[in-house]
Protein backbone atom coordinates (compact mmCIF):
# COMPACT_ATOMS: atom_id res chain seq x y z
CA UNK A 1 0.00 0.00 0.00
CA UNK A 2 3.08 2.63 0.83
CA UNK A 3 4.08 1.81 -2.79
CA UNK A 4 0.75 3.23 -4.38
CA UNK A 5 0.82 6.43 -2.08
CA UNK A 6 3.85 7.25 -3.15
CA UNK A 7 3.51 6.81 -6.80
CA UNK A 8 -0.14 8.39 -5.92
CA UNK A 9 1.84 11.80 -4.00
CA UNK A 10 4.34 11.74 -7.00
CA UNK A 11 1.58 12.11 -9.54
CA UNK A 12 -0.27 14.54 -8.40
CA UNK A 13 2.55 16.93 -7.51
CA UNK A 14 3.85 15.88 -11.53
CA UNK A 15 0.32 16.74 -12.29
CA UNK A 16 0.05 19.73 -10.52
CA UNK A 17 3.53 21.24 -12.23
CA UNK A 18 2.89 20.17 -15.55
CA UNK A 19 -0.92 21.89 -16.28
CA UNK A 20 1.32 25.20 -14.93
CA UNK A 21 4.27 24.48 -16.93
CA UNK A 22 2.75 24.84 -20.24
CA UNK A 23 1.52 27.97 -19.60
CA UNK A 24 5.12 28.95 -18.32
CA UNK A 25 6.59 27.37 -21.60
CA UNK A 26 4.57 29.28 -24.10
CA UNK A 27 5.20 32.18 -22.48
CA UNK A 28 9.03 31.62 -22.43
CA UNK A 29 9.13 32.05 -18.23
CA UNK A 30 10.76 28.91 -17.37
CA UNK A 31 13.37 31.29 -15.25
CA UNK A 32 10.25 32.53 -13.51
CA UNK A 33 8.72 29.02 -12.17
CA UNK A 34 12.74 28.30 -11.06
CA UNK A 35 12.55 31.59 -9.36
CA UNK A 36 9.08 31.32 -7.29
CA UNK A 37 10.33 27.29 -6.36
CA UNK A 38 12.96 29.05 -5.13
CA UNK A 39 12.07 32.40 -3.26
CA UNK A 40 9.42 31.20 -1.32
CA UNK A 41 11.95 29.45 1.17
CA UNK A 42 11.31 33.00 3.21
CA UNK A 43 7.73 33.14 2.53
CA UNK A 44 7.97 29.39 4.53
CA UNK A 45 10.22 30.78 7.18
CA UNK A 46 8.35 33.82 7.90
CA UNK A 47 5.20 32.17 8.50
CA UNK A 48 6.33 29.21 10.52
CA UNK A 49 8.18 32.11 13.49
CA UNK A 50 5.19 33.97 12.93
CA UNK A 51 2.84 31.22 13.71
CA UNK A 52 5.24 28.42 15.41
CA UNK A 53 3.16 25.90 13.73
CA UNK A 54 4.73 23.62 10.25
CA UNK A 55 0.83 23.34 8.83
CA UNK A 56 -0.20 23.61 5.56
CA UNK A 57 -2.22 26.97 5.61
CA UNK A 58 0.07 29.04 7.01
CA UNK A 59 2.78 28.27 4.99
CA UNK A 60 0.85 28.10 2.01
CA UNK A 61 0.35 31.93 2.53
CA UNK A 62 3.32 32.48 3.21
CA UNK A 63 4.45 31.26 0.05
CA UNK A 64 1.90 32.43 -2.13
CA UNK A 65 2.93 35.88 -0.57
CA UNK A 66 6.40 35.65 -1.28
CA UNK A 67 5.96 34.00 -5.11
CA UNK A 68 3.97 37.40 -5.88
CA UNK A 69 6.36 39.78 -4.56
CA UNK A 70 9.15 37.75 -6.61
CA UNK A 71 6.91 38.54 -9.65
CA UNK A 72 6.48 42.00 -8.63
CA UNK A 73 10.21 43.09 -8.13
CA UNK A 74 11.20 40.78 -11.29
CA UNK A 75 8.74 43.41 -13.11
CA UNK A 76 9.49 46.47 -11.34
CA UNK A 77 13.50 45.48 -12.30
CA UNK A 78 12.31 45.14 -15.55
CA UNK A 79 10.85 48.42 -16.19
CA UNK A 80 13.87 50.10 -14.89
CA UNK A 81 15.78 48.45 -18.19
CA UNK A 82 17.44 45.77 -15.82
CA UNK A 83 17.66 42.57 -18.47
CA UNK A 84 15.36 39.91 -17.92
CA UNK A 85 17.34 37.35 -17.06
CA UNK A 86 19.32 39.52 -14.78
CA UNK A 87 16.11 40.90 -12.82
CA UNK A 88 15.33 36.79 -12.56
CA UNK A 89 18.73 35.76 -11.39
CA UNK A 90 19.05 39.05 -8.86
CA UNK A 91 15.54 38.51 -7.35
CA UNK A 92 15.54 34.72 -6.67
CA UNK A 93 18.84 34.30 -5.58
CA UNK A 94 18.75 37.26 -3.06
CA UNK A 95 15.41 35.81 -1.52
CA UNK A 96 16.61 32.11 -1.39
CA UNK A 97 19.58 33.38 -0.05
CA UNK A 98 17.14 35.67 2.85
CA UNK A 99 15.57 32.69 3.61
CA UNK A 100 18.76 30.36 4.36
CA UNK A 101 20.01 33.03 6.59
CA UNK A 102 16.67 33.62 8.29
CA UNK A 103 16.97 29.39 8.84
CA UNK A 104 20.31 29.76 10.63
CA UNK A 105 19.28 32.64 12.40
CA UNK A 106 16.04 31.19 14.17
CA UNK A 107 15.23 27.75 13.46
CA UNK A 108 18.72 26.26 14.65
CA UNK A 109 16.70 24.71 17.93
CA UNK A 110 13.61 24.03 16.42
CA UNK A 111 12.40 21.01 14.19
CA UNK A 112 12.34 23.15 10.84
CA UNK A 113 15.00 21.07 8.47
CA UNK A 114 16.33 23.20 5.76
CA UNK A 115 17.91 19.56 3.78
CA UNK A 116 14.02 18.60 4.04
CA UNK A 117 12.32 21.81 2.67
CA UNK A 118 15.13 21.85 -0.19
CA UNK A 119 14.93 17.83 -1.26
CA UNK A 120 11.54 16.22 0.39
CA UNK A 121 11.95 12.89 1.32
CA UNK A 122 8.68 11.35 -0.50
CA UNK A 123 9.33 7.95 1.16
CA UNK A 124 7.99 8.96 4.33
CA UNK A 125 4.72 11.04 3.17
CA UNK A 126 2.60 7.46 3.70
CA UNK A 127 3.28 7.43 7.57
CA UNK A 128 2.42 11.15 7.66
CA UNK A 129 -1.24 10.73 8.14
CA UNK A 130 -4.30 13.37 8.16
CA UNK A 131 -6.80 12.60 10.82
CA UNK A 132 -10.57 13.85 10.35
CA UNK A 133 -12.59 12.96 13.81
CA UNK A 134 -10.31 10.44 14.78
CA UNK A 135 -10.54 8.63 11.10
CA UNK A 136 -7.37 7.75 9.31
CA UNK A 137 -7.93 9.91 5.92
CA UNK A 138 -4.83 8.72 4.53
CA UNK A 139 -1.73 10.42 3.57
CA UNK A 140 -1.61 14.64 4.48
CA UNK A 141 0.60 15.15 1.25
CA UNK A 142 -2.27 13.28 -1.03
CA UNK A 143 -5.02 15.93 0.46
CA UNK A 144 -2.56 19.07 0.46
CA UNK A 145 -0.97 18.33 -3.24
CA UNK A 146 -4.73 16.76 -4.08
CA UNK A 147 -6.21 19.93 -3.38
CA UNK A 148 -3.90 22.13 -5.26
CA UNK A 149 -4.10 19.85 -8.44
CA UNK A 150 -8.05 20.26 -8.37
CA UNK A 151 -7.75 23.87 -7.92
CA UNK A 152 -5.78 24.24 -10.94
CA UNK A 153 -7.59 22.00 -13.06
CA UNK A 154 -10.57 24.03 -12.39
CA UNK A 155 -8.96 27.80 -12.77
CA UNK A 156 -7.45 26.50 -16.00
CA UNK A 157 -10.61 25.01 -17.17
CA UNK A 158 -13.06 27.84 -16.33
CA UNK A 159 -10.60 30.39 -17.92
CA UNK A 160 -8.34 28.53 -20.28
CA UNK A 161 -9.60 30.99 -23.22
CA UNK A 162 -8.13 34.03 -20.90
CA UNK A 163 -4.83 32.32 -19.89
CA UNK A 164 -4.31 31.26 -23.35
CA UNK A 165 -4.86 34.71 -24.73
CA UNK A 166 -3.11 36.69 -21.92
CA UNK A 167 -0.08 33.84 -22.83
CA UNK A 168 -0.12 33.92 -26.41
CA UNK A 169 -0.78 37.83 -27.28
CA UNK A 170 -1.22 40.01 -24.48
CA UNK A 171 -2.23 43.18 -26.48
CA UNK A 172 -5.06 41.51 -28.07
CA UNK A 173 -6.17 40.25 -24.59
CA UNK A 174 -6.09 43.84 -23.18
CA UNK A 175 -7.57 45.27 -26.31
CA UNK A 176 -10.87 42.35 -25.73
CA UNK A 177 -11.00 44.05 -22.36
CA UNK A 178 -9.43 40.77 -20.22
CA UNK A 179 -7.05 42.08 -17.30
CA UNK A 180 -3.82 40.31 -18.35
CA UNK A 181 -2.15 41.44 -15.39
CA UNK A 182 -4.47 39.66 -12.95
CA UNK A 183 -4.54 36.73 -14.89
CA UNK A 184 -0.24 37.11 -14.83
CA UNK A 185 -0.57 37.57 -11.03
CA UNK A 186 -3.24 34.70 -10.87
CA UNK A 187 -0.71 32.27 -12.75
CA UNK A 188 2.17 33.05 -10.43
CA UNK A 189 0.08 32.67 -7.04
CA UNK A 190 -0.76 29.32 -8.30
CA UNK A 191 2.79 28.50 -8.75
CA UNK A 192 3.66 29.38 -5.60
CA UNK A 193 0.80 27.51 -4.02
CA UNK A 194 1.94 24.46 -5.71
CA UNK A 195 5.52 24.72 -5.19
CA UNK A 196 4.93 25.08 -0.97
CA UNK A 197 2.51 22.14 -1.55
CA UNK A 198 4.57 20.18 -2.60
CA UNK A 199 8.08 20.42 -1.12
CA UNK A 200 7.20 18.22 2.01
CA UNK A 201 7.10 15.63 -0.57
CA UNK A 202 9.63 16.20 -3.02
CA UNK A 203 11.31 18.94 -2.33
CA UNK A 204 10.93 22.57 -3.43
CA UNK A 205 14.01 22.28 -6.09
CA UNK A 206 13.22 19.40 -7.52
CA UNK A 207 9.28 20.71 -8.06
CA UNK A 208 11.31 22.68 -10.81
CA UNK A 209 12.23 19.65 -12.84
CA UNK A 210 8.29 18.06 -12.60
CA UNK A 211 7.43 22.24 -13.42
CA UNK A 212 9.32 22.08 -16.66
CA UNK A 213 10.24 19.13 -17.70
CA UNK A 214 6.68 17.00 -18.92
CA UNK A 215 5.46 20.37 -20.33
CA UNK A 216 8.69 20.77 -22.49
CA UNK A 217 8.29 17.33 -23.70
CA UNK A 218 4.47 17.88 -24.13
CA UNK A 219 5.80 21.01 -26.50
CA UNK A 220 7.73 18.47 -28.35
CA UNK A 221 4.82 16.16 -29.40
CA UNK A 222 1.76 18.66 -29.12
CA UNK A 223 0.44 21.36 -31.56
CA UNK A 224 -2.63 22.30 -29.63
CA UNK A 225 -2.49 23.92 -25.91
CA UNK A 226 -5.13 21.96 -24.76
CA UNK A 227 -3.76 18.62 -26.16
CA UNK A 228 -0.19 19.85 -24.64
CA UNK A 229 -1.64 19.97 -21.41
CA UNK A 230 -3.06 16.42 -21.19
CA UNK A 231 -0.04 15.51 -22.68
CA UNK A 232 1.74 17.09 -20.07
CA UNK A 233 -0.10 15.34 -17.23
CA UNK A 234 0.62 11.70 -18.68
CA UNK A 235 4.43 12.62 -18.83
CA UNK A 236 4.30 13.71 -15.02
CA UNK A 237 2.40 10.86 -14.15
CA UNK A 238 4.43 7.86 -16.39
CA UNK A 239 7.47 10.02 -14.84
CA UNK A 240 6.55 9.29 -11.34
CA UNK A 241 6.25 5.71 -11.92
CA UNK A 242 9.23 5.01 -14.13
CA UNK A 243 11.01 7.31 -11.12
CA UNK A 244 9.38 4.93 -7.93
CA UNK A 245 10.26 1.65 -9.82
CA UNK A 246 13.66 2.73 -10.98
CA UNK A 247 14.59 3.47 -7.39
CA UNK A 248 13.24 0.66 -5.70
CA UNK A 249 15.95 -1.74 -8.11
CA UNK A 250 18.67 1.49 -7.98
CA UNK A 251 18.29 2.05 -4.34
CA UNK A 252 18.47 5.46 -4.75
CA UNK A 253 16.37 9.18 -4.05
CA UNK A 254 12.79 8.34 -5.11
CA UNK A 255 11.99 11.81 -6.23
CA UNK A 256 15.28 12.53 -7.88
CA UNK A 257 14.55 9.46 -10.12
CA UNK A 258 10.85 10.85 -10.96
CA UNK A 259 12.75 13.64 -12.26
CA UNK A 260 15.26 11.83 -13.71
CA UNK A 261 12.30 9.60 -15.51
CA UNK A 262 10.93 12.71 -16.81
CA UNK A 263 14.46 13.91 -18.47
CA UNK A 264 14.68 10.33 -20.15
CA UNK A 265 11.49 10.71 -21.77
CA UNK A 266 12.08 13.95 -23.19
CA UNK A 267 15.43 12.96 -24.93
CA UNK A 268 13.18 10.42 -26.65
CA UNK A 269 10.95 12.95 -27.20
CA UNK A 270 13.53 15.46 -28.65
CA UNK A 271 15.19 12.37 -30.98
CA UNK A 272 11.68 10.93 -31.82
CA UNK A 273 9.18 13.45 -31.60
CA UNK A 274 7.16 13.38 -35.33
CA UNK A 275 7.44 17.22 -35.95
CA UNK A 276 10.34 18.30 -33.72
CA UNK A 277 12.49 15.15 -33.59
CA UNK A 278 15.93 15.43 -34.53
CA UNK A 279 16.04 12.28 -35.71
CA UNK A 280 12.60 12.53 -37.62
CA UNK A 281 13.57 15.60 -39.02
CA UNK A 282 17.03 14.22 -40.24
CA UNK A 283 15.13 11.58 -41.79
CA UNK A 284 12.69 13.76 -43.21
CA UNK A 285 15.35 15.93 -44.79
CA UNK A 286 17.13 12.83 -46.06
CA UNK A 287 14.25 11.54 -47.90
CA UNK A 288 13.72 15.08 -49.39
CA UNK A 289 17.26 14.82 -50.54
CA UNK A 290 16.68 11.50 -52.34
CA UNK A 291 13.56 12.44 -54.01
CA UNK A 292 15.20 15.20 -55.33
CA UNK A 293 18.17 13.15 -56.72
């Protein structure tokens, strides 16, 4: 049974990255998603001295609070002609860096492990159990990373036409009257709610890899948004059972191997992939060349 909710915790924080991922991959703001996973270590800091309590809500704000103002001073660095890139690298890296030094600061003689926040440790999230009225409701990280993958599947539904406007031509989105920059702002809280929802599990860098990664291979075999996100989803969850199974027989870091499962299958999909292959296209070119000769 620990087997399942694990693969179970693993797809639905895959799942929950990917359906945001594709939005963050049309856009071309992969920097931003490493950014957020990364600057809301003080978001999580903040709100566990505030409240002296490691639950979900609190920390969840926290995050969410933090992954906006990231957005906000990435923006505000752009429109003072600071690069993008360089507004993206200046922004996470000072916050990340806040938060490690708020860690040492106050949490040296409390039970708030920095190793744990940075790399999860998914084995263990079946013996962390959620108790409703003295019923066993199974495992915490299945509600808290359940919960966020609903709530995105249902945002993305009820306004995929807006988000895939706002993504793919902003001025036309304005011009129809739809407030791209809530929608913007919308996108990145949800980012940040996933990321804190997910790092008891597997940790809030390698949330980056199951961020990017299915949606880039999704990109590879998908021509359609809506087809790329369902794509996307499959990847994340195959990934997270390739991943469990290949470290059972490697004996090695369950999520690192998720991730790791994810990166095989988009070299395939970056040799093999029918309209961006290389290898498809090399044979395509090759039997141009011949037809020609």
């Amino acid at each position: 049974m620990n087997d399942f909710w694990i693969i179970l915790v693993g797809a639905l924080v895959a799942g929950s990255c990917s359906v945001l991922g594709c939005f963050l991959i049309v856009r071309k703001m992969t920097l931003i998603g490493d950014a957020i996973s990364h600057s809301v270590l003080p978001g999580i800091v903040l709100a566990f001295l505030i409240t002296g309590t490691r639950d979900s809500v609190p920390m969840l704000i926290g995050a969410a609070a933090l992954g906006l103002l990231t957005v906000f001073l990435i923006q505000l660095f752009q429109s003072s002609g600071v690069q993008s890139d360089a507004a993206i690298g200046i922004v996470f890296t000072s916050l990340f860096a806040t938060g490690i030094v708020l860690v040492s600061l106050y949490t040296q003689q409390i039970d708030f492990d920095l190793e744990h926040v940075l790399y999860g440790e998914i084995a263990y999230t079946p013996w962390n159990i959620m108790t409703i009225n003295g019923f066993e409701a199974g495992p915490k990280a299945v509600w808290i990373v359940g919960s966020c993958f609903i709530l995105n599947l249902i945002l993305i539904f009820l306004f995929f036409k807006q988000f895939k406007l706002v993504s793919f031509d902003p001025s036309l989105a304005a011009a129809m009257g739809i407030p791209v920059l809530f929608f913007h702002y919308l996108l990145m809280s949800l980012i940040s709610l996933t990321t804190v929802a997910a790092f008891d599990s597997v940790g809030s860098i390698l949330v980056v890899g199951m961020l990017i990664i299915p949606a880039a291979t999704a990109y590879l075999l998908s021509d359609r948004l809506s087809r790329m996100i369902l794509v996307s989803i499959g990847i994340g969850i195959l990934s997270s059972i390739i991943g469990y199974f290949s470290a059972t027989v490697l004996d090695a870091s369950i999520s690192g191997c998720m991730v790791g499962a994810a990166a095989l299958l988009f070299g395939l999909a970056f040799l093999f992939s029918p309209s961006h292959g290389l290898v498809s296209r090399f044979l395509k070119r090759r039997s141009a060349m011949e037809s020609h000769s």
